[in-house]
C-alpha atoms as a PDB file:
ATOM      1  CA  UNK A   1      49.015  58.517  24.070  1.00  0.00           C
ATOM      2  CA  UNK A   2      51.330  57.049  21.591  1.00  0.00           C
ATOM      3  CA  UNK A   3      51.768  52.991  21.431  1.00  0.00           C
ATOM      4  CA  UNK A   4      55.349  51.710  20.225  1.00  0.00           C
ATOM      5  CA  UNK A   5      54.706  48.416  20.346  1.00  0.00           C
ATOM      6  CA  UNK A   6      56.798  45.084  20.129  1.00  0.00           C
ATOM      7  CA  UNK A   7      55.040  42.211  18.129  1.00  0.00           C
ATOM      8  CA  UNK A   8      56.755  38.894  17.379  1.00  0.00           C
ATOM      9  CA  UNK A   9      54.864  36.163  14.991  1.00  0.00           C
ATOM     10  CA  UNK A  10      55.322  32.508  16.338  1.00  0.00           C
ATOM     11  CA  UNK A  11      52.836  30.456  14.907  1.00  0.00           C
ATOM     12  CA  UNK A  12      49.745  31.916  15.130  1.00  0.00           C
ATOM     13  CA  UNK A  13      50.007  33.596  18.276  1.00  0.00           C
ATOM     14  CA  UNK A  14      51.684  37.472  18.968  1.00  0.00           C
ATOM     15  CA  UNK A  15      52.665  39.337  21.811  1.00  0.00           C
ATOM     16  CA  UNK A  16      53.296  42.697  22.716  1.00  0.00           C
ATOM     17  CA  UNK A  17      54.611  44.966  25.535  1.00  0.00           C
ATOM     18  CA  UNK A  18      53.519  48.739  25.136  1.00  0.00           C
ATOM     19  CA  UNK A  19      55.623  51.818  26.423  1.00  0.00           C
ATOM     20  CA  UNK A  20      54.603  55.200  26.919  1.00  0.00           C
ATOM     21  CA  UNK A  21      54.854  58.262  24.968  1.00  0.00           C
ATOM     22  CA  UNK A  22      53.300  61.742  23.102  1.00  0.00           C
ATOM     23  CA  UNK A  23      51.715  62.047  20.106  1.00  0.00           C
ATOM     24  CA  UNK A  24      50.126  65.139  18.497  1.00  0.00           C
ATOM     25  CA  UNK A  25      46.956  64.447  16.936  1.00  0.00           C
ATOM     26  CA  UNK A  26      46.575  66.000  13.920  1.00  0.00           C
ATOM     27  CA  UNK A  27      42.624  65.759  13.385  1.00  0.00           C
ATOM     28  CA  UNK A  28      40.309  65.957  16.235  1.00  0.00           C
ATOM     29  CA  UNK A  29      37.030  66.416  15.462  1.00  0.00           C
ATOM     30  CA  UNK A  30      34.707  66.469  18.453  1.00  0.00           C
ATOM     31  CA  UNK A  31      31.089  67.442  19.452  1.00  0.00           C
ATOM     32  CA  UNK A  32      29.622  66.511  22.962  1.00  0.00           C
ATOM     33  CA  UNK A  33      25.976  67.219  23.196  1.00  0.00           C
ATOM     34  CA  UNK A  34      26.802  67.480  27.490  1.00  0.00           C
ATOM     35  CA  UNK A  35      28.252  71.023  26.549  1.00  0.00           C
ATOM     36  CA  UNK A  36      24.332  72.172  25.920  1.00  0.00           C
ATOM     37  CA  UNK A  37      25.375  73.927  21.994  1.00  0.00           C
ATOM     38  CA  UNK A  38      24.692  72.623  18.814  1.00  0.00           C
ATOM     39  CA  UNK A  39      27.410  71.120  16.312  1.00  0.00           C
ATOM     40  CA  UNK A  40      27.705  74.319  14.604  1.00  0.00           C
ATOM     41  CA  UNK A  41      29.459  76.118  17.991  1.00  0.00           C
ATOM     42  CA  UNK A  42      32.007  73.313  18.533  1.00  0.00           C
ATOM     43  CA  UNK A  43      33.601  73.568  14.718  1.00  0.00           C
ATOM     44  CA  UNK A  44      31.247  72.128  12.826  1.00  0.00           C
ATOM     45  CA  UNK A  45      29.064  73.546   9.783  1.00  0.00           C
ATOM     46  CA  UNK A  46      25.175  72.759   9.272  1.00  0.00           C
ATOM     47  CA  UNK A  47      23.727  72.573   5.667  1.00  0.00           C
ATOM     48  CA  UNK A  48      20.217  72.502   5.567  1.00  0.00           C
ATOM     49  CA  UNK A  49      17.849  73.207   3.367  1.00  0.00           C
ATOM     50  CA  UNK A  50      14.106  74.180   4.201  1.00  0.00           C
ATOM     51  CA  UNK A  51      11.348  71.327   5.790  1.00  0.00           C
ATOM     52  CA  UNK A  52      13.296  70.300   8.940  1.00  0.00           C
ATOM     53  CA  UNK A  53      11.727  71.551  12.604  1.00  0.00           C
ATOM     54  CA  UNK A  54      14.499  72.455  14.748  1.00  0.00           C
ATOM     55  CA  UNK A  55      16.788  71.074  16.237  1.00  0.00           C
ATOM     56  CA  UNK A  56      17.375  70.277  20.181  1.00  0.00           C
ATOM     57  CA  UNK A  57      19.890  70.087  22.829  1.00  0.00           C
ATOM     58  CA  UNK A  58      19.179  68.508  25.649  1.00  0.00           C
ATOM     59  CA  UNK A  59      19.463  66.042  28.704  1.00  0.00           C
ATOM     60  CA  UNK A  60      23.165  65.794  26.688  1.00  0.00           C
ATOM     61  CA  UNK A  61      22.053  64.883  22.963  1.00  0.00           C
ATOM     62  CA  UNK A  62      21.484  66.434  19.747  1.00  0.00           C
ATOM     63  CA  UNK A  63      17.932  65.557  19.125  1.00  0.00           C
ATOM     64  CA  UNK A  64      17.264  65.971  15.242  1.00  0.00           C
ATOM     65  CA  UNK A  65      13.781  65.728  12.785  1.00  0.00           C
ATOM     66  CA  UNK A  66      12.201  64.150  10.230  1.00  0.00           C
ATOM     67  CA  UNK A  67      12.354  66.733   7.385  1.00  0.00           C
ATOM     68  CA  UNK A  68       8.599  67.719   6.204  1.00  0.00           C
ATOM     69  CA  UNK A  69       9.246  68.188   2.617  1.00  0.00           C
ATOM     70  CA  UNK A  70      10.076  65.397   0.463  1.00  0.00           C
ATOM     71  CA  UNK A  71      14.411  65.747  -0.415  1.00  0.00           C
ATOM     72  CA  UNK A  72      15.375  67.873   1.856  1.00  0.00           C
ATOM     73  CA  UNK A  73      19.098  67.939   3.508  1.00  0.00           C
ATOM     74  CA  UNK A  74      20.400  68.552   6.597  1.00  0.00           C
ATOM     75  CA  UNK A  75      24.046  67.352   7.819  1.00  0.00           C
ATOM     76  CA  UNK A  76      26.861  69.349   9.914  1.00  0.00           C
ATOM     77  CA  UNK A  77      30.416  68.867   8.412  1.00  0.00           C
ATOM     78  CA  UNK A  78      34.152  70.072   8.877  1.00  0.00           C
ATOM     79  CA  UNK A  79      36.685  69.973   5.850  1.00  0.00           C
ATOM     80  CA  UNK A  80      39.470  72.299   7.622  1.00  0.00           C
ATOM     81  CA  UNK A  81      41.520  69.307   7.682  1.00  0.00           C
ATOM     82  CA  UNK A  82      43.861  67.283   4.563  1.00  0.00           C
ATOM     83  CA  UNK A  83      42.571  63.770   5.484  1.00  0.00           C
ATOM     84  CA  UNK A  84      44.849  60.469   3.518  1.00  0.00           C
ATOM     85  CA  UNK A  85      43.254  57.282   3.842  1.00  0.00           C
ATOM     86  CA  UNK A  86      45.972  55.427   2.160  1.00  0.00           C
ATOM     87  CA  UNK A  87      48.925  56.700   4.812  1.00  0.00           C
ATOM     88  CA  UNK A  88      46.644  57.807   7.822  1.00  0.00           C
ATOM     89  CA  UNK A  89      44.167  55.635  10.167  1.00  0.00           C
ATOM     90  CA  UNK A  90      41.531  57.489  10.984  1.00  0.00           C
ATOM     91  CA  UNK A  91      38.670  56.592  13.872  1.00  0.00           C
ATOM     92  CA  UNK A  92      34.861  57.848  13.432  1.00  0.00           C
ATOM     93  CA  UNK A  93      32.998  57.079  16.753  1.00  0.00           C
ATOM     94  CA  UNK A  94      29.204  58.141  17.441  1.00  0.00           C
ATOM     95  CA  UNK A  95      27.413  57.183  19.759  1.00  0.00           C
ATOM     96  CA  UNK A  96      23.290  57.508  19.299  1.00  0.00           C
ATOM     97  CA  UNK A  97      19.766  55.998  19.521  1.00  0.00           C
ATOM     98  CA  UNK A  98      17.649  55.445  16.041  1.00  0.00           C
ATOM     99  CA  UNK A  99      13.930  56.632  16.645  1.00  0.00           C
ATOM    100  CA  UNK A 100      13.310  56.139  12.705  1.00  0.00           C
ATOM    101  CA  UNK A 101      15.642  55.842   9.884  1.00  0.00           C
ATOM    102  CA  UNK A 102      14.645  54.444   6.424  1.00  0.00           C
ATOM    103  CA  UNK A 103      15.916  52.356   4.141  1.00  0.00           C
ATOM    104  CA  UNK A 104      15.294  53.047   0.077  1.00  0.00           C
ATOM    105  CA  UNK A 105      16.203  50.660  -2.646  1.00  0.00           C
ATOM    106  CA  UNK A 106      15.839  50.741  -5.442  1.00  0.00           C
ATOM    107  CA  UNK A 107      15.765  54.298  -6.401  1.00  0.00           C
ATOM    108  CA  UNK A 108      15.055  54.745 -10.477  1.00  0.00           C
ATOM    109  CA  UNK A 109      19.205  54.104 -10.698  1.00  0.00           C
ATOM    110  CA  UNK A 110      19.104  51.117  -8.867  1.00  0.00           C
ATOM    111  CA  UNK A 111      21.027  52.753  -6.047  1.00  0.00           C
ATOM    112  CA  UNK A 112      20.491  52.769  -2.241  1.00  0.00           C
ATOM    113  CA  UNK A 113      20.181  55.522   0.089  1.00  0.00           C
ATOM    114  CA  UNK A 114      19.319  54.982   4.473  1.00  0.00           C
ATOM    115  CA  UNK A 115      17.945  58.115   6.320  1.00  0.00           C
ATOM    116  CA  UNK A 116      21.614  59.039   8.375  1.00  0.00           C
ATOM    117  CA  UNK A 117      24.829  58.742   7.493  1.00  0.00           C
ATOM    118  CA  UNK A 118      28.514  58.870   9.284  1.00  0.00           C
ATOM    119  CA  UNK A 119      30.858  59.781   6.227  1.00  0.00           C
ATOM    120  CA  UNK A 120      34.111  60.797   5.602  1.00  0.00           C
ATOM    121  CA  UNK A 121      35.970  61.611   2.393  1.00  0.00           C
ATOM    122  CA  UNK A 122      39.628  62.102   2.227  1.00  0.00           C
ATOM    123  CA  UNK A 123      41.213  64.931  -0.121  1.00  0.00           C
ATOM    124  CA  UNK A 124      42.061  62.645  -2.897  1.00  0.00           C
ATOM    125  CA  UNK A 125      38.105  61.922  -3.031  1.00  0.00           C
ATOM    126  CA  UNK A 126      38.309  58.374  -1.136  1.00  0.00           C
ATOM    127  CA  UNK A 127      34.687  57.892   0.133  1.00  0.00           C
ATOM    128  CA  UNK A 128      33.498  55.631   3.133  1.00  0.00           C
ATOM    129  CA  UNK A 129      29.943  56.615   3.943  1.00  0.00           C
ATOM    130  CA  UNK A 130      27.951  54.193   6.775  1.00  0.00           C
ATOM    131  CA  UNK A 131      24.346  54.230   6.003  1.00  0.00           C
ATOM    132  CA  UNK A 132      22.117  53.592   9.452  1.00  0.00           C
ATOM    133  CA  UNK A 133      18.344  52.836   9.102  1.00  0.00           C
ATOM    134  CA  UNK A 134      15.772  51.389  11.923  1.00  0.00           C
ATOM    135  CA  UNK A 135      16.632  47.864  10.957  1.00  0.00           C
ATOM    136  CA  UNK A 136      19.984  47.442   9.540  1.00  0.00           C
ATOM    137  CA  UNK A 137      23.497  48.882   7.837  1.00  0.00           C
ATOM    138  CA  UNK A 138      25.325  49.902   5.132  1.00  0.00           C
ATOM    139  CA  UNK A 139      28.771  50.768   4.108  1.00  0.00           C
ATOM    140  CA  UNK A 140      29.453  52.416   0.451  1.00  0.00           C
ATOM    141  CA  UNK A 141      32.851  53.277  -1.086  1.00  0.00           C
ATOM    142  CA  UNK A 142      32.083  54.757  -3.990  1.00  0.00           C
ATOM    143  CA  UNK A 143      30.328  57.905  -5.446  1.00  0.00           C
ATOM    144  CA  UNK A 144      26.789  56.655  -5.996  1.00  0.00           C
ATOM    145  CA  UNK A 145      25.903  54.369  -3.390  1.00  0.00           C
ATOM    146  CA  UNK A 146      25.400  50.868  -5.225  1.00  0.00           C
ATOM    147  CA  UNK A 147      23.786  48.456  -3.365  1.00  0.00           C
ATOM    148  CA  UNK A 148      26.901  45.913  -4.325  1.00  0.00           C
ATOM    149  CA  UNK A 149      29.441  48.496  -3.270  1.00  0.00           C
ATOM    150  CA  UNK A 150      31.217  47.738   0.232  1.00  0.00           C
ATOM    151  CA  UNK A 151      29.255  46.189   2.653  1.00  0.00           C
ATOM    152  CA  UNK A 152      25.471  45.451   1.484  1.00  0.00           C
ATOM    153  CA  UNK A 153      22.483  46.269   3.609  1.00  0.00           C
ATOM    154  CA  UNK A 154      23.240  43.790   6.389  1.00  0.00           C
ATOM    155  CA  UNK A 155      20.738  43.423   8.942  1.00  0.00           C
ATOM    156  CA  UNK A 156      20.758  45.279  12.738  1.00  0.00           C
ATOM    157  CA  UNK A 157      18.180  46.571  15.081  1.00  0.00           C
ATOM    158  CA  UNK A 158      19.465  50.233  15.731  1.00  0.00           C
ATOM    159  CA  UNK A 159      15.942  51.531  17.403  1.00  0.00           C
ATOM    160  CA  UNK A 160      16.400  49.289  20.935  1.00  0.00           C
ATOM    161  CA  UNK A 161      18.341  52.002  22.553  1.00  0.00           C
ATOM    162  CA  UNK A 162      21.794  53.499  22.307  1.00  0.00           C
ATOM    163  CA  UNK A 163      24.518  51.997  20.133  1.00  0.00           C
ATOM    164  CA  UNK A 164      28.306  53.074  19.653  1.00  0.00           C
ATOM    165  CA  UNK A 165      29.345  53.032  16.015  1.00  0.00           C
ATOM    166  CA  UNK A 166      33.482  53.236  15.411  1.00  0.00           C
ATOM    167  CA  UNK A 167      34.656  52.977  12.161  1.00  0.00           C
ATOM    168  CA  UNK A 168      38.306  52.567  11.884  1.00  0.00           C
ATOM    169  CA  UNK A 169      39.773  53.282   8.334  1.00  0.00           C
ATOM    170  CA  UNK A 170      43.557  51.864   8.517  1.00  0.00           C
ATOM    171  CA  UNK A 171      45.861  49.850   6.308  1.00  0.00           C
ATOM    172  CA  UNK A 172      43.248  49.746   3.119  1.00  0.00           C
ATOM    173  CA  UNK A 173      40.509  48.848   5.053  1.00  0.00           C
ATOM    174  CA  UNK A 174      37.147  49.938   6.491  1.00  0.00           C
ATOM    175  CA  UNK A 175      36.418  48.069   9.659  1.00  0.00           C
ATOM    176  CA  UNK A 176      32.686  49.181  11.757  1.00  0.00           C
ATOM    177  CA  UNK A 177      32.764  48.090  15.023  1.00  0.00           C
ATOM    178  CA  UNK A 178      29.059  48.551  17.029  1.00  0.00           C
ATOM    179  CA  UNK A 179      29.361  48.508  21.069  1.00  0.00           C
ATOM    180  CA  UNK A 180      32.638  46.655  21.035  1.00  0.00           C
ATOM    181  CA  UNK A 181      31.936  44.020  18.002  1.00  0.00           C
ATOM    182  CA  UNK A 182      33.208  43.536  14.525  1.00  0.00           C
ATOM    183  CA  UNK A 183      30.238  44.299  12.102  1.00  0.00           C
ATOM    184  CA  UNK A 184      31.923  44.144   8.967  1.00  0.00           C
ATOM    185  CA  UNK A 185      34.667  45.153   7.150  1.00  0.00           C
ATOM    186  CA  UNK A 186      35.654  46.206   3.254  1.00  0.00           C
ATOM    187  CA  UNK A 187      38.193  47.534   1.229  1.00  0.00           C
ATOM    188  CA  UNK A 188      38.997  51.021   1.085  1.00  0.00           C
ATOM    189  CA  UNK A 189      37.952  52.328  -2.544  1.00  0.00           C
ATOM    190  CA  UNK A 190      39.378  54.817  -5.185  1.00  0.00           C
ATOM    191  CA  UNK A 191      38.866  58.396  -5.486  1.00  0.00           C
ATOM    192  CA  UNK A 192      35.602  58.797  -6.395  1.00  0.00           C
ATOM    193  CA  UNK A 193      35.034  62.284  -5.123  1.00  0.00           C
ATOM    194  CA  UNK A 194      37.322  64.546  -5.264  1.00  0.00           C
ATOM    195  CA  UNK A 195      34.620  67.425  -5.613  1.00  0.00           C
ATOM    196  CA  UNK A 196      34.152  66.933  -1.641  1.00  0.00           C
ATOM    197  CA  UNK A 197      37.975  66.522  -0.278  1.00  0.00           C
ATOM    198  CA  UNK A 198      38.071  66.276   3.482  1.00  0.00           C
ATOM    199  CA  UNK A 199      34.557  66.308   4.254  1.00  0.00           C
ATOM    200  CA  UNK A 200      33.575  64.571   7.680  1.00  0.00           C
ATOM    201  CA  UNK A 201      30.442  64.708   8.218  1.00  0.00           C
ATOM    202  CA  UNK A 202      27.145  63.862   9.533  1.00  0.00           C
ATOM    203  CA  UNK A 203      23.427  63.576   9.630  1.00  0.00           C
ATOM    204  CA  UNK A 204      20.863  62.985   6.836  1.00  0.00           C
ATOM    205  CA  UNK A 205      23.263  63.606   4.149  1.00  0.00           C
ATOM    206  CA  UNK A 206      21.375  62.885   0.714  1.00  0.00           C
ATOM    207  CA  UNK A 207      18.223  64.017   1.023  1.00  0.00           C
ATOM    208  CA  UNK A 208      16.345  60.685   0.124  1.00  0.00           C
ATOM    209  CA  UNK A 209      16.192  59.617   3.091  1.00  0.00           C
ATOM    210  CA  UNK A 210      14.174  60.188   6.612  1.00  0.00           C
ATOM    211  CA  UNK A 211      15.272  59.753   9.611  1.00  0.00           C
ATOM    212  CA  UNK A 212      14.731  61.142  13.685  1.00  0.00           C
ATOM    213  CA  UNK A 213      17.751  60.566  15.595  1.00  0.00           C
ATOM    214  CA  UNK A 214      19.379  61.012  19.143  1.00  0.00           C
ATOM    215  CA  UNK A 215      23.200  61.798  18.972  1.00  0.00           C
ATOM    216  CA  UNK A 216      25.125  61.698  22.370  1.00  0.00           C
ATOM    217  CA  UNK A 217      28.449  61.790  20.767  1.00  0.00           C
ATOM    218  CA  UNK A 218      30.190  62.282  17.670  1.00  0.00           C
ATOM    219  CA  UNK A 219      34.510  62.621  17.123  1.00  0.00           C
ATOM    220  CA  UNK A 220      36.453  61.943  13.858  1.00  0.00           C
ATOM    221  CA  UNK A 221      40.385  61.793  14.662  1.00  0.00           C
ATOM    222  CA  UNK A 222      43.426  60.434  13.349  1.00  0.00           C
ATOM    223  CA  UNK A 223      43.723  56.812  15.016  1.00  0.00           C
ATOM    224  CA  UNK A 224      46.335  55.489  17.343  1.00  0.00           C
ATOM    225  CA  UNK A 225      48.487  52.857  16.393  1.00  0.00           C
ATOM    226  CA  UNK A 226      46.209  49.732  17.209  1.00  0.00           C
ATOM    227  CA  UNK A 227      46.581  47.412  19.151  1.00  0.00           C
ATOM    228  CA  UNK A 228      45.441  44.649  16.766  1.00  0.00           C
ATOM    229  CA  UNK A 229      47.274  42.562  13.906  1.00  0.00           C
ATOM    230  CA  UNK A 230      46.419  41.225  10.495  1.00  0.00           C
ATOM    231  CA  UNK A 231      47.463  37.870   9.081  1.00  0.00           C
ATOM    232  CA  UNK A 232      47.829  36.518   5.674  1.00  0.00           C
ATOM    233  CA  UNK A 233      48.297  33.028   3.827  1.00  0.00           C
ATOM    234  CA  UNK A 234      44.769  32.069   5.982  1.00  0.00           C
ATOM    235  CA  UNK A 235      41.101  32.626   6.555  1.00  0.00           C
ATOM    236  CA  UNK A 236      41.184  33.524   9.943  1.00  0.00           C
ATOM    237  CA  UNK A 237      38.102  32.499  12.342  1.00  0.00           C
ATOM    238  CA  UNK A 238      38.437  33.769  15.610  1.00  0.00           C
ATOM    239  CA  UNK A 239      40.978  36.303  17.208  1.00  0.00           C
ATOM    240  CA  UNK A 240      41.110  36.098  21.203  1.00  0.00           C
ATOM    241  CA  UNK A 241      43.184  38.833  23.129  1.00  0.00           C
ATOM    242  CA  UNK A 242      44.395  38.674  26.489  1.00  0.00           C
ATOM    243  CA  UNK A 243      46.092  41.408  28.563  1.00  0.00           C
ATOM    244  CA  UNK A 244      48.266  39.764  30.800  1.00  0.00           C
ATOM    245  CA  UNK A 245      48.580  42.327  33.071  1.00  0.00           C
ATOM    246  CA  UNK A 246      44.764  42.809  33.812  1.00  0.00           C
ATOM    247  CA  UNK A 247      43.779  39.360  32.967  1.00  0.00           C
ATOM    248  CA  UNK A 248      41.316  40.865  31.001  1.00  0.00           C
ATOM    249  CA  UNK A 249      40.204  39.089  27.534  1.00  0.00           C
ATOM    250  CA  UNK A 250      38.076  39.716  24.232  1.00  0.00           C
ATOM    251  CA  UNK A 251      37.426  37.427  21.515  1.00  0.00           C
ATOM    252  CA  UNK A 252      37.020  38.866  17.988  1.00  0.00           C
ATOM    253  CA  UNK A 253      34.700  36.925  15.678  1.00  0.00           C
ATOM    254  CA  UNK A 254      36.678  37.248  12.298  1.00  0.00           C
ATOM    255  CA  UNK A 255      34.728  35.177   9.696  1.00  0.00           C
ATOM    256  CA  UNK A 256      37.512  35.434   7.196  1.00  0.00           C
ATOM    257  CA  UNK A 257      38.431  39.428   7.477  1.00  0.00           C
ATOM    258  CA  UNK A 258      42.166  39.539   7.738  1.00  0.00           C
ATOM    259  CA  UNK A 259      42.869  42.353  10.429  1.00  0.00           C
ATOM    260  CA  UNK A 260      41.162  43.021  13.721  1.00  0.00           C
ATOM    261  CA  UNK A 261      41.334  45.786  16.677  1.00  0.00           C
ATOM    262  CA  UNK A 262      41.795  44.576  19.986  1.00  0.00           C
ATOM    263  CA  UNK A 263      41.172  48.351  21.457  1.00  0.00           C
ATOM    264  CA  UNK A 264      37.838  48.808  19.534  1.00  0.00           C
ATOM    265  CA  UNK A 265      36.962  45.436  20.527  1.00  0.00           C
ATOM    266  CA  UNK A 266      36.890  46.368  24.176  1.00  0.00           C
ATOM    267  CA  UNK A 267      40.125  45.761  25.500  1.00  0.00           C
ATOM    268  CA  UNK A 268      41.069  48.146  27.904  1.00  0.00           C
ATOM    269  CA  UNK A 269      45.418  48.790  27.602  1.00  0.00           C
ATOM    270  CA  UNK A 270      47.942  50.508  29.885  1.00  0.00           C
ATOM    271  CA  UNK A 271      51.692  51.622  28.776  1.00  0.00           C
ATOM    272  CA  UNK A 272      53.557  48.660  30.483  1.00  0.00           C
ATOM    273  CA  UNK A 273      50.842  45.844  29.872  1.00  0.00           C
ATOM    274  CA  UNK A 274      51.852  42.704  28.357  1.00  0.00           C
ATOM    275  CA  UNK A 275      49.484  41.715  25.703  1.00  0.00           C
ATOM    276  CA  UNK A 276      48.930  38.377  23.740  1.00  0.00           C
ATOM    277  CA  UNK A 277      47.036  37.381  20.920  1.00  0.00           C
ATOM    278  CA  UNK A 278      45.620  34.221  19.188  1.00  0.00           C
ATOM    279  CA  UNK A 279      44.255  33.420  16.066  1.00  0.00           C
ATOM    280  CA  UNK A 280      43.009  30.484  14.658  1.00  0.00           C
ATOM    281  CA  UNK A 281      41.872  29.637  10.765  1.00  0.00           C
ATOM    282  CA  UNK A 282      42.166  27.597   7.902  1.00  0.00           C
ATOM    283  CA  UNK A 283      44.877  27.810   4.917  1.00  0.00           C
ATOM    284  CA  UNK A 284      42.444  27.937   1.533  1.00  0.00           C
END
């Protein structure tokens, strides 16, 4: 469904009123674990090399291995579609439950690597790759995963049971949201490679790393407008959004990032509602 939305700035408050409408998406990227088939019969490619046991489907997720031999790969990807970071949003949503996942740094470069990643590169070679191990998060931007690039290895339990990851990629910037909260944000980066336009993709994607994981969802698509905002002039603190209609309401811990999503926050909208958002901040 298509949002055409209404905002007017007073202050430091906004409100909205949305209407209905069609959109056609032009990505849509889905695999549901329910259907009982691996990734590979629902569009999407597996590259793997030898040392992993195989893979299961079952009770409605995609149950994947350690690898047994040290550097081995093994990831499922699509790239039939142009991706554009810098005129598109895009949303990456999984859904799954860490048994193990490491974390590596330094490697002999000084780089990082975790054991599985969520990653999407757009067809001018813009990179935003999430890196998940057992006890925390990353988010690189460029080409070899610097452990000063993006967001650093920020701390987060991911083995206590299932956990919703969305990653929204809109307006220049990289926004992970787990179960409903802001994690952390960062700029979109260059092009950085271009050798790998319009890969989406998924799994234990450089080889470095270990991991055993429990996927009950994954879907890359092109995003619907928000319903969100972004201020400047101020560090923002705190976004709160109400839905009039519903009475429902969400507040957004902003720490200083300038944009937020009220959607991805949890707040559940209707064509017809009457939304309103706060923010409050300082001017630096």
């Amino acid at each position: 469904m298509y949002k055409q939305l209404w905002r007017t700035l007073l202050g430091l408050t906004m409100c909205m009123t949305l209407s209905g409408g069609t959109a056609i998406a032009q990505v849509n990227l889905f695999y549901n674990p329910d259907l009982g088939t691996l990734p590979e019969a629902q569009g999407f490619t597996r590259y793997e090399e030898s040392g992993f046991p195989a893979t299961v489907v079952g009770g409605g997720v995609l149950h994947t291995f350690a690898q047994t031999v040290p550097a081995a790969t093994q990831y499922w990807y699509n790239n039939s579609s142009p991706l554009d970071f810098s005129t598109t949003s895009y949303s990456l949503e999984a859904t799954l439950y860490v048994i193990s996942s490491n974390y590596i740094f330094p490697l002999g470069d000084g780089t990082q690597r975790s054991g599985y990643y969520l990653w999407a590169i757009d067809a001018a070679g813009r990179s935003v790759a999430v890196g998940i191990a057992s006890d925390g998060i990353t988010i690189n931007t460029d080409a070899g995963f610097a452990p000063d690039n993006g967001v650093p290895f920020t701390s987060f339990n991911t083995t206590d049971t299932f956990h919703t990851y969305h990653l929204l990629i809109a307006n220049g910037v990289v926004s992970l949201f787990i179960d409903g909260t802001l994690f952390a944000t960062t700029p979109v980066g260059g092009a950085v490679i271009p050798s790998e336009a319009n890969y989406v993709r998924f799994g234990d994607a450089t080889g470095l790393g270990v991991s055993e994981i429990e996927l009950r969802l994954f879907q890359f698509q092109q995003a619907e407008e928000a319903v969100g905002g972004s201020v400047r002039g101020f560090r923002p603190r705190r976004a709160r959004c109400i839905n009039r209609t519903t009475g429902q309401s969400v507040v957004i811990e902003l720490a200083g990032t300038p944009s937020w999503d009220c959607e991805a926050a949890g707040l559940v909208v209707n064509p017809g509602d009457r939304i309103h958002i706060g923010v409050n901040g300082r001017v630096e």
